[in-house]
N, C-alpha and C. Protein backbone atom coordinates (compact mmCIF):
# COMPACT_ATOMS: atom_id res chain seq x y z
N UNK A 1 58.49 -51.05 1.87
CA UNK A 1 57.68 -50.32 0.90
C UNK A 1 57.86 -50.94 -0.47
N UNK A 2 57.19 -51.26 -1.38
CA UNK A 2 56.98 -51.70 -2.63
C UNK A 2 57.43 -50.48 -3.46
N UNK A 3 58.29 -50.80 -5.09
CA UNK A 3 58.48 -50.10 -5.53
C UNK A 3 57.34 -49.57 -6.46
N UNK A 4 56.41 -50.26 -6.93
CA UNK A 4 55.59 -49.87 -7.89
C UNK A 4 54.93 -48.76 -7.77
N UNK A 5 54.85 -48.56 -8.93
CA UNK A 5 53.93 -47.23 -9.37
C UNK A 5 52.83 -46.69 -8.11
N UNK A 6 53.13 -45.51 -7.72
CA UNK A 6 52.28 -44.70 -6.47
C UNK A 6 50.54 -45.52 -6.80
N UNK A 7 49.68 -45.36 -5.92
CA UNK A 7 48.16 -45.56 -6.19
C UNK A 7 47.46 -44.07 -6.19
N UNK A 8 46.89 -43.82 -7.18
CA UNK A 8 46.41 -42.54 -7.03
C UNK A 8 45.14 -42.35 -6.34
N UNK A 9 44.71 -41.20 -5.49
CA UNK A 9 43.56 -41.57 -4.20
C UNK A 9 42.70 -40.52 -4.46
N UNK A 10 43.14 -39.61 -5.19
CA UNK A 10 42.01 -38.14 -5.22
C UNK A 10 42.74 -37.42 -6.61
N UNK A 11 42.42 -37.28 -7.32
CA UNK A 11 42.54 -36.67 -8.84
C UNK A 11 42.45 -34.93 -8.46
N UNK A 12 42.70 -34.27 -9.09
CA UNK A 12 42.62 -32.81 -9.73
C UNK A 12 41.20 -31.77 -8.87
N UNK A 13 40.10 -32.96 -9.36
CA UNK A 13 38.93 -32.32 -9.59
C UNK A 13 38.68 -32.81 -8.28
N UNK A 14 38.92 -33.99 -7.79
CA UNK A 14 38.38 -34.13 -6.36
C UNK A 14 38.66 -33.39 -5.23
N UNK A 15 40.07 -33.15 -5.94
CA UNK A 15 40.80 -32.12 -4.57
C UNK A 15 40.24 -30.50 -4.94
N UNK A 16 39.75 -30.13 -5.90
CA UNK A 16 38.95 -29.30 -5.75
C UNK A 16 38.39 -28.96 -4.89
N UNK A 17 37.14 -30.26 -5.12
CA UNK A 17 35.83 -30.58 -4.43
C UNK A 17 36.05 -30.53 -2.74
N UNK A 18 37.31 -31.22 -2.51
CA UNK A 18 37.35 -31.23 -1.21
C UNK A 18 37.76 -29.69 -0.27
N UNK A 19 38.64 -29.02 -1.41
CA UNK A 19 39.21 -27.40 -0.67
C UNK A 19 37.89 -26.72 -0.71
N UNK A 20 36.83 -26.96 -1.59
CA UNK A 20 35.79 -26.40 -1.82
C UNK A 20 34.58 -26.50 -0.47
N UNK A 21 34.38 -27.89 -0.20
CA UNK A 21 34.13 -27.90 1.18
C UNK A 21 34.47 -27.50 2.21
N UNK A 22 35.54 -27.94 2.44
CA UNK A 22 36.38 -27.66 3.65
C UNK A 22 36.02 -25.86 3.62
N UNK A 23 36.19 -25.12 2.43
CA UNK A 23 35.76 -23.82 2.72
C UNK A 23 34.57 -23.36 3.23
N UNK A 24 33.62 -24.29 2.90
CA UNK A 24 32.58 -23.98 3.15
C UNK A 24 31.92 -24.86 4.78
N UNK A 25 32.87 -25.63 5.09
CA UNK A 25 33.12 -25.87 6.41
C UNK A 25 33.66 -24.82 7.81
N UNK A 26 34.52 -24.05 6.97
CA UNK A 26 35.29 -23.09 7.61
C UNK A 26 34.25 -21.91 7.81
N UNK A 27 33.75 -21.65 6.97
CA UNK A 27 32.86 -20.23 6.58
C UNK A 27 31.34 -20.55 7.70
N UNK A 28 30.76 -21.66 7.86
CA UNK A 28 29.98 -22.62 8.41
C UNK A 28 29.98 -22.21 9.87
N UNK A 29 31.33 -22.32 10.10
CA UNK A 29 31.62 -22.59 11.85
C UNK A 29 32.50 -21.14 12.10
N UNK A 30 32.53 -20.50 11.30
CA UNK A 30 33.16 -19.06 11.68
C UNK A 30 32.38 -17.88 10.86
N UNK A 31 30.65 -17.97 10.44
CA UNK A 31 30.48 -16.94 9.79
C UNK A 31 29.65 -15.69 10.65
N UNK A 32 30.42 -16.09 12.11
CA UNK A 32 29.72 -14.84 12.66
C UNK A 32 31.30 -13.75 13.23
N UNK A 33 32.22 -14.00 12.73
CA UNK A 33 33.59 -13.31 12.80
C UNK A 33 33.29 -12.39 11.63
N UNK A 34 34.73 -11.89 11.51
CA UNK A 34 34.40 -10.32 10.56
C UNK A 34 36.01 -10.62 9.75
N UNK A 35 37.10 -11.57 10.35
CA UNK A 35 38.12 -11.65 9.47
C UNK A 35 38.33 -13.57 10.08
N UNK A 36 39.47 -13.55 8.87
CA UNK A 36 40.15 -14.69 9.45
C UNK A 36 41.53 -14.86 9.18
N UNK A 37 42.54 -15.41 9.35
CA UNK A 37 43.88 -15.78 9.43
C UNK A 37 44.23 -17.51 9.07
N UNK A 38 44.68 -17.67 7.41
CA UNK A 38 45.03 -18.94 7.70
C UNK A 38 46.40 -19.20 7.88
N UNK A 39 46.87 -19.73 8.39
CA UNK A 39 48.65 -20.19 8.54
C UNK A 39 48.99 -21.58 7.70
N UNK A 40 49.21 -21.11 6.50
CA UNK A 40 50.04 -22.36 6.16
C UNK A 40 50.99 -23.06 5.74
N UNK A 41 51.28 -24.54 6.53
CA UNK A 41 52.40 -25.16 6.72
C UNK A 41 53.64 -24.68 5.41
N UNK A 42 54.37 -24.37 5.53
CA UNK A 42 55.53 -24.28 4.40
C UNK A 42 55.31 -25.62 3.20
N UNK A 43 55.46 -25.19 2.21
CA UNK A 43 55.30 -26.82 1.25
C UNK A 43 53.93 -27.14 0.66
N UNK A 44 53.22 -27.73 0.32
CA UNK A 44 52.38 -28.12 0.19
C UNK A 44 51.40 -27.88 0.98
N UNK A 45 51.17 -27.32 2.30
CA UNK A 45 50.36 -27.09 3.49
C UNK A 45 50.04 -25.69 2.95
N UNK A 46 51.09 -24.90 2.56
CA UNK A 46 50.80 -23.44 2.21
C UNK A 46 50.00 -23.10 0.61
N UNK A 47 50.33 -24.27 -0.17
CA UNK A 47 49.81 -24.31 -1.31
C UNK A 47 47.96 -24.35 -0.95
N UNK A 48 48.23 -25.07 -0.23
CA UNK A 48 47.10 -25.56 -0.03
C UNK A 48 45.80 -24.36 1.01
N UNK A 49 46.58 -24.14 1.50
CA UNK A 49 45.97 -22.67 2.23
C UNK A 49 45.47 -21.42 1.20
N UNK A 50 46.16 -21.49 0.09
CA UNK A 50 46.15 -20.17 -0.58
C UNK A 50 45.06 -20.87 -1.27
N UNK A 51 44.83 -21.86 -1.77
CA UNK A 51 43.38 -22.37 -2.82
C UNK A 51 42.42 -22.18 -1.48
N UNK A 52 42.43 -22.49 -0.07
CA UNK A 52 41.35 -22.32 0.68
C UNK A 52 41.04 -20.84 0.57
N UNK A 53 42.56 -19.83 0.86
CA UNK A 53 42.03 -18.68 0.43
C UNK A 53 41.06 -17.66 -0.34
N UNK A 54 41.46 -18.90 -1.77
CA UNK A 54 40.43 -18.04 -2.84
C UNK A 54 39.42 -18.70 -2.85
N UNK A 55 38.97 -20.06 -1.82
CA UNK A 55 37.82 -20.43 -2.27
C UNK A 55 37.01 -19.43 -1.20
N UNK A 56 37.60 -19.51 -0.12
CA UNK A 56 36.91 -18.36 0.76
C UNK A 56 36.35 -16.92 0.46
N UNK A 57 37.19 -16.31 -0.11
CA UNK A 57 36.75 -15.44 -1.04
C UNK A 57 35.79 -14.95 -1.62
N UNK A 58 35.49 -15.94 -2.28
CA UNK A 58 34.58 -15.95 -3.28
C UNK A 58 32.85 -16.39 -2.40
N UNK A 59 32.96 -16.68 -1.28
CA UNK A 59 31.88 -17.27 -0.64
C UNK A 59 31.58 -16.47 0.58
N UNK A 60 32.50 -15.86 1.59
CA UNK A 60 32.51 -15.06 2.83
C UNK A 60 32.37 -14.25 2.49
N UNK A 61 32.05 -13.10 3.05
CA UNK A 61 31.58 -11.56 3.13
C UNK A 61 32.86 -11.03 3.93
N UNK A 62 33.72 -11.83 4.59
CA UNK A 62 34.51 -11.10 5.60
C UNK A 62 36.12 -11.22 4.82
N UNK A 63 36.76 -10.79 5.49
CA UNK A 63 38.21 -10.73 5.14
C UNK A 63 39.06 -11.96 5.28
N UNK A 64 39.90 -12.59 4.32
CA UNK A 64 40.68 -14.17 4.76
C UNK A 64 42.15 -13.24 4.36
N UNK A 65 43.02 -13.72 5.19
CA UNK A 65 44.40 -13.23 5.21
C UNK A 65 44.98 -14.36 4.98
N UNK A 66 46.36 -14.45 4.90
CA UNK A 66 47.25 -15.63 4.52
C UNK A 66 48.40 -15.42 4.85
N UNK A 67 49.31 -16.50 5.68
CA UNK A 67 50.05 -16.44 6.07
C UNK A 67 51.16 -17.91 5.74
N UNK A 68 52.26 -18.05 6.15
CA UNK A 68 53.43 -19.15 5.45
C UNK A 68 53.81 -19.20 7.09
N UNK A 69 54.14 -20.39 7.44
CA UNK A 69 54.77 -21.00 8.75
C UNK A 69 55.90 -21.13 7.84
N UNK A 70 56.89 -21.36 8.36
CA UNK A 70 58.17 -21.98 7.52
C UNK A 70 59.04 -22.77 8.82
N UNK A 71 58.93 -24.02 8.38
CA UNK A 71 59.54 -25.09 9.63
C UNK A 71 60.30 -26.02 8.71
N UNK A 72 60.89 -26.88 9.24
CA UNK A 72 62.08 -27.81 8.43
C UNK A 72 61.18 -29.00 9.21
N UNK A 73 60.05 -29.98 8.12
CA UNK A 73 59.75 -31.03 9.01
C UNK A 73 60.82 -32.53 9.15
N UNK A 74 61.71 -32.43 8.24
CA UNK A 74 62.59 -33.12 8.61
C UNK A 74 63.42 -33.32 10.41
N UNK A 75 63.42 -32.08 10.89
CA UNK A 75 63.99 -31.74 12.07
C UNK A 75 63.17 -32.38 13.13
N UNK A 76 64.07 -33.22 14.35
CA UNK A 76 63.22 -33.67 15.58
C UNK A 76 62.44 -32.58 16.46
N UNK A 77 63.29 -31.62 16.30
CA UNK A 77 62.49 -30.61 17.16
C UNK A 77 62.85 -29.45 16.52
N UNK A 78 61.78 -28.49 16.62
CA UNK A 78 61.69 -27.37 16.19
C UNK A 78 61.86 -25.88 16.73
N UNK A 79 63.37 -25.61 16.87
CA UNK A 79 63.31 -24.30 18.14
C UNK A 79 62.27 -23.53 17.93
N UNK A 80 62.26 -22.71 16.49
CA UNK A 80 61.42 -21.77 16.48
C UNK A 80 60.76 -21.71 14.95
N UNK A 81 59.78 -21.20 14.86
CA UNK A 81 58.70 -21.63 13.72
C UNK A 81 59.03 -20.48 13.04
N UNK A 82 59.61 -19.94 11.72
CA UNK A 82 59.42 -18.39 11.21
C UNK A 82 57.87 -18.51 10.41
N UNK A 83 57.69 -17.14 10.91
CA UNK A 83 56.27 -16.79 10.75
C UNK A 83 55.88 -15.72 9.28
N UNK A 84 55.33 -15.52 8.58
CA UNK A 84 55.75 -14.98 7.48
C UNK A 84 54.38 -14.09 7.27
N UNK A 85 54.65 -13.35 8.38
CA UNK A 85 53.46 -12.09 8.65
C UNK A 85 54.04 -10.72 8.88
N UNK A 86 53.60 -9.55 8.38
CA UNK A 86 54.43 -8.44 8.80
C UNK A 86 53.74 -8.12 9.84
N UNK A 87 52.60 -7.88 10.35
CA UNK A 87 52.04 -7.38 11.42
C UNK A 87 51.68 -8.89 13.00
N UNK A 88 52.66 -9.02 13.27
CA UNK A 88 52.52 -10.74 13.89
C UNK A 88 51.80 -10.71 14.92
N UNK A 89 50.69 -9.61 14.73
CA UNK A 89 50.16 -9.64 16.64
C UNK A 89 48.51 -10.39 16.11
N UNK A 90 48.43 -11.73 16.76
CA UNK A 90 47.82 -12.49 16.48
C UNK A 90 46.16 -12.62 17.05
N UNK A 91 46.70 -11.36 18.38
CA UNK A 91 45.42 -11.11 19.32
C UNK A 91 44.12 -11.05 19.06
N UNK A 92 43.13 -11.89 19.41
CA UNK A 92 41.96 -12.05 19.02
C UNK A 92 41.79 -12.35 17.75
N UNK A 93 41.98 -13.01 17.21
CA UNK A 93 42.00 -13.05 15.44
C UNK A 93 41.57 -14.90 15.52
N UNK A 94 40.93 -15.35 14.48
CA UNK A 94 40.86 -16.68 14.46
C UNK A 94 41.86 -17.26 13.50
N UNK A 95 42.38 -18.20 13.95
CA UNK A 95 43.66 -18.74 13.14
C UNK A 95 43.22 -20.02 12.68
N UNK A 96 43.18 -20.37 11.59
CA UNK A 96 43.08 -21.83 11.00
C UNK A 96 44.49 -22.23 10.35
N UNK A 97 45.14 -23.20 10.91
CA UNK A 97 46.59 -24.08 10.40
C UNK A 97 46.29 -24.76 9.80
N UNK A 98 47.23 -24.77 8.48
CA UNK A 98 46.90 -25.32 7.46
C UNK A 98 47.55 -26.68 7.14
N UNK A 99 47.60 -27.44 6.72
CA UNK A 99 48.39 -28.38 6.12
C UNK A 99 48.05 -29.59 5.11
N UNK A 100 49.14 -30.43 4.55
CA UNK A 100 48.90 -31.66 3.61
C UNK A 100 48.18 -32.29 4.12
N UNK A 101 49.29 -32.74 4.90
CA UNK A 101 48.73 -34.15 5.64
C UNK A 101 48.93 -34.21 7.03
N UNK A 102 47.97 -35.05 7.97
CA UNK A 102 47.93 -35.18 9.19
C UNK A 102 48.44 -36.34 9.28
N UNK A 103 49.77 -36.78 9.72
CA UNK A 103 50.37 -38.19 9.78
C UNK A 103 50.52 -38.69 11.44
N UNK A 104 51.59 -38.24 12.36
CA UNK A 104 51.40 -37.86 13.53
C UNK A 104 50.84 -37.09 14.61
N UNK A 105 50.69 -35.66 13.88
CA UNK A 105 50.55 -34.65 14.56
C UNK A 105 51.81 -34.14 15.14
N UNK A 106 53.14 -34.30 14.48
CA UNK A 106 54.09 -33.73 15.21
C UNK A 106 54.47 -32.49 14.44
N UNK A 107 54.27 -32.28 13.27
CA UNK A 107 54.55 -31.13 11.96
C UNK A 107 53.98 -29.79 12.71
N UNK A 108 52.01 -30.20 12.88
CA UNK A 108 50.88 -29.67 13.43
C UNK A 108 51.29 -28.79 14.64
N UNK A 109 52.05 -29.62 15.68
CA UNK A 109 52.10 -29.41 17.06
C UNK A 109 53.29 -28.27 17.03
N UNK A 110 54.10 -28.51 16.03
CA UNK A 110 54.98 -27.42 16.08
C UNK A 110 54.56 -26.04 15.43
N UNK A 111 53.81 -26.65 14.45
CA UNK A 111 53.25 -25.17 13.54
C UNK A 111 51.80 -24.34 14.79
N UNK A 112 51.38 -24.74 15.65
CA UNK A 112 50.87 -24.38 16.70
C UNK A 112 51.82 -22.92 17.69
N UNK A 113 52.77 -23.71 17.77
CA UNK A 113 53.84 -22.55 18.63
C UNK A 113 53.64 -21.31 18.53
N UNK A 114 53.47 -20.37 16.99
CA UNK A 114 53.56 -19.12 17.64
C UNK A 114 52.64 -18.41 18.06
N UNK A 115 51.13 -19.11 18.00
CA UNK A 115 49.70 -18.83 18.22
C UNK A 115 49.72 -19.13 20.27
N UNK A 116 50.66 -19.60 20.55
CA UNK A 116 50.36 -20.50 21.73
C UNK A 116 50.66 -19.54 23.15
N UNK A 117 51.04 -18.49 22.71
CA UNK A 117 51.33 -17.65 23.55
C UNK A 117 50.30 -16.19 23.61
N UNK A 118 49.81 -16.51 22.95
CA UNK A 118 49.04 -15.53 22.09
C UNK A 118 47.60 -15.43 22.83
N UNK A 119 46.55 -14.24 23.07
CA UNK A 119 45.20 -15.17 23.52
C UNK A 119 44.51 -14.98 21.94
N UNK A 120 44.64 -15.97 21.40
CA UNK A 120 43.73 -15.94 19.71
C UNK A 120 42.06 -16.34 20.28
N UNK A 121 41.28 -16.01 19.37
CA UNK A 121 40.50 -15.78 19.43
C UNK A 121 39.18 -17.75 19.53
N UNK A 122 39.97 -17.64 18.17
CA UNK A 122 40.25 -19.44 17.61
C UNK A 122 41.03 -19.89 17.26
N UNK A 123 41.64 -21.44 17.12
CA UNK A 123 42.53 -21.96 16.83
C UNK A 123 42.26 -23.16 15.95
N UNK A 124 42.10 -23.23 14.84
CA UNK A 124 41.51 -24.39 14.42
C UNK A 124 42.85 -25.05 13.46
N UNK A 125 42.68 -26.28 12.72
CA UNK A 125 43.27 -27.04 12.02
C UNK A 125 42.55 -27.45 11.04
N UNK A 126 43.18 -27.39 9.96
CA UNK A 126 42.75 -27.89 8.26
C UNK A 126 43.49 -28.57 7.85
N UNK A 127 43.32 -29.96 7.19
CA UNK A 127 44.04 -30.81 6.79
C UNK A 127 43.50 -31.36 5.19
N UNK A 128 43.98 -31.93 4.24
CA UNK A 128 43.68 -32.54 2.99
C UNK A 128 43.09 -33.98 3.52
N UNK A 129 44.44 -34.38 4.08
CA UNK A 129 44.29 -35.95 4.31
C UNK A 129 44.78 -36.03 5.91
N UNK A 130 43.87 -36.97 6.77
CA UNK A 130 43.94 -37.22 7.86
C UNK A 130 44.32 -38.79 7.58
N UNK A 131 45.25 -39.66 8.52
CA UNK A 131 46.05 -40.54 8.11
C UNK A 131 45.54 -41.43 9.31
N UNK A 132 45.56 -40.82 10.25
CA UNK A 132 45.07 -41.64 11.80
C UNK A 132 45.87 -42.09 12.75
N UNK A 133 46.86 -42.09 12.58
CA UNK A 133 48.11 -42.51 13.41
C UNK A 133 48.17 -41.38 14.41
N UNK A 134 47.75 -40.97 15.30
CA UNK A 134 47.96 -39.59 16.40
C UNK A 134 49.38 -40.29 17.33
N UNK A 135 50.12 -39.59 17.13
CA UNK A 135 50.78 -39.69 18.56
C UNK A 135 51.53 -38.50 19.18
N UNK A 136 50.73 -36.94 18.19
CA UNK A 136 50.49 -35.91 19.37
C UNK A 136 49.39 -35.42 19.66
N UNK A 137 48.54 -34.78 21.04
CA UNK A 137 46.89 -34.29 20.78
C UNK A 137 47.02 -33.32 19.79
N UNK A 138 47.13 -33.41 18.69
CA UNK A 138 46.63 -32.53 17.41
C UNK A 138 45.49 -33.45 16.37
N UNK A 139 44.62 -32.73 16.43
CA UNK A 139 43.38 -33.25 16.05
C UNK A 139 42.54 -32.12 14.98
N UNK A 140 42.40 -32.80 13.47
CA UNK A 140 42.29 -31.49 12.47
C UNK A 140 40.20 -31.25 12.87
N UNK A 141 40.10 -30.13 12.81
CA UNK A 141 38.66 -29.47 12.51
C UNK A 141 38.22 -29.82 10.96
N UNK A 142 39.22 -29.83 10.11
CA UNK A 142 38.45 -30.01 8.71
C UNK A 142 39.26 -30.95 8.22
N UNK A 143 38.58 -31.79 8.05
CA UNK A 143 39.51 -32.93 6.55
C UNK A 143 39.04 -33.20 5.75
N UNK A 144 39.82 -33.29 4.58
CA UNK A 144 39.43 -33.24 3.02
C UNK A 144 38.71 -34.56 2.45
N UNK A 145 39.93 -35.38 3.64
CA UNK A 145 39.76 -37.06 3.40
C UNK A 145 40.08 -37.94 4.52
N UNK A 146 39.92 -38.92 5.04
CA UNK A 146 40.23 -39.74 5.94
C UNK A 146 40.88 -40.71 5.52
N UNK A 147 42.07 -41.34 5.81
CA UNK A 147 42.68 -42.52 4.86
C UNK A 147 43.42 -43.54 5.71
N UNK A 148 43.04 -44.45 6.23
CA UNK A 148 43.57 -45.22 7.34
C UNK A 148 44.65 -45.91 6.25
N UNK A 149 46.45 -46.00 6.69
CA UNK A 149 47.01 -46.31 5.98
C UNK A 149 48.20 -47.21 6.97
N UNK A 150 49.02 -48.03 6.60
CA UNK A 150 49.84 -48.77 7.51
C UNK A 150 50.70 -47.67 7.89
N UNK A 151 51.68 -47.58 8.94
CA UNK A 151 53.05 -47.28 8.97
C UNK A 151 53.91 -47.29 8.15
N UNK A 152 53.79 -48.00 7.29
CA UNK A 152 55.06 -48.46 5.76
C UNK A 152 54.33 -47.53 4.56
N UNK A 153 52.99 -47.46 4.75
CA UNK A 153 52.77 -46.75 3.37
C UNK A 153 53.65 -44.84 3.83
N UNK A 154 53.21 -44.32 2.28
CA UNK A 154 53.52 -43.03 2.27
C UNK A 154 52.35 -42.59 1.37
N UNK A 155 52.14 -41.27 1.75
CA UNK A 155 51.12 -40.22 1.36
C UNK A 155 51.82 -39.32 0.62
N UNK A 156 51.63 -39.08 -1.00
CA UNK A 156 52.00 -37.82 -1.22
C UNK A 156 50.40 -36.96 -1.77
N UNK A 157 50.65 -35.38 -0.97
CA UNK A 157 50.03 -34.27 -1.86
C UNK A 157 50.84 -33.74 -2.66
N UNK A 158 50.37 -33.64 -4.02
CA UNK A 158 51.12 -32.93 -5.15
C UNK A 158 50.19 -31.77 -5.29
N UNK A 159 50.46 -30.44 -4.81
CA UNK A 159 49.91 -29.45 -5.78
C UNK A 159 50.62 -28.17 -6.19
N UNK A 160 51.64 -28.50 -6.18
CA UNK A 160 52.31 -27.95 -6.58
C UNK A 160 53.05 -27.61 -7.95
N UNK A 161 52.58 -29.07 -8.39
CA UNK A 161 53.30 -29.69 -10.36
C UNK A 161 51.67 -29.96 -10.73
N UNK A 162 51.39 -28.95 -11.73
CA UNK A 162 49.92 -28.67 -12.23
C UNK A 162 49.89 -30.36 -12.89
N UNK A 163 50.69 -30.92 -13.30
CA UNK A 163 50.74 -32.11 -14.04
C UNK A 163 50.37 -33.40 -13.66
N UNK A 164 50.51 -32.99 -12.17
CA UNK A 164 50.86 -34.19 -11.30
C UNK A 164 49.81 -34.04 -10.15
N UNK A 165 48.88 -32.67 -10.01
CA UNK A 165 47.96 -32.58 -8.98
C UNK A 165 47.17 -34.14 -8.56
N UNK A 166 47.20 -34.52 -7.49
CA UNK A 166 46.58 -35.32 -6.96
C UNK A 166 47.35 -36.12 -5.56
N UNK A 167 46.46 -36.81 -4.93
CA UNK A 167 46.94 -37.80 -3.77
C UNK A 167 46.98 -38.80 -4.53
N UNK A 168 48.79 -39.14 -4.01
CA UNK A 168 49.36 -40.45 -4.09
C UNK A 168 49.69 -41.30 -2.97
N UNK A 169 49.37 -42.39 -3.03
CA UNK A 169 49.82 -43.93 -1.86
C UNK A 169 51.13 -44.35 -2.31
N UNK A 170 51.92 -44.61 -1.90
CA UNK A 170 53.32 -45.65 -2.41
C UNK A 170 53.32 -46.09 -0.78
């Protein structure tokens, strides 16, 4: 990996533009439901869920709920996913998983688990940035962006540091 300065790939306003779609992607392919459920990833995945939240909002007629996975993606495997819902019965409800970035699909595949037992209604996936590298079947329904990148690069989402909002390459 090169040390220089990150490459910046999507600014402030683009990533707007893109949660802004993607909402209106979501609303698109689910506006004959009456609620929805997003789950998102702990970190940046959840940040990112709660702006889909309010863009939903403001555009659906129906109810968007919000929810926090909390997983350690550092970890090879993931016993168990904490779920950060008080009422956890998931039955019939459409679930959209949220996250940064789609790198493997191994983050994805685990944040899947507690829906998997469940009969949900839908199960979909939301991503910022899709990376392309699959090497689990997790495959996002919405992406913000598509970014074919080597193995050596790194992806950051910042939205968390108002200062710093944007996609970075290093």
């Amino acid at each position: 990996m090169s040390t220089s300065e990150p490459t910046l790939i999507l600014n402030a306003e683009q990533i707007r533009q893109k949660i802004r779609r993607i909402a209106f992607q979501i609303y698109e392919n689910n506006f004959e439901e009456t609620a929805l459920l997003l789950a998102g990833v702990s970190g940046e995945g959840y940040i990112l869920a709660q702006a889909l939240v309010r863009e939903l909002q403001t555009i659906t007629p129906f109810s968007v709920e919000l929810l926090q996975l909390k997983l350690d993606k550092t970890q090879p495997a993931q016993p168990v996913v904490d779920v950060d819902y008080a009422a956890t019965n998931f039955t019939d409800k459409v679930i959209i998983v949220v996250d940064d970035v789609l790198y493997t699909g191994r983050t994805l595949a685990f944040s899947l688990q507690p829906f998997l037992s469940v009969p949900v209604r839908k199960l979909q996936v939301a991503v910022l940035i899709d990376r392309n590298h699959p090497r689990y079947p997790v495959l996002a329904d919405y992406k913000g962006y598509e970014l074919s990148t080597t193995l050596t690069e790194h992806v950051d989402v910042v939205l968390s540091d108002e200062n710093r909002v944007g996609v970075y390459l290093r």
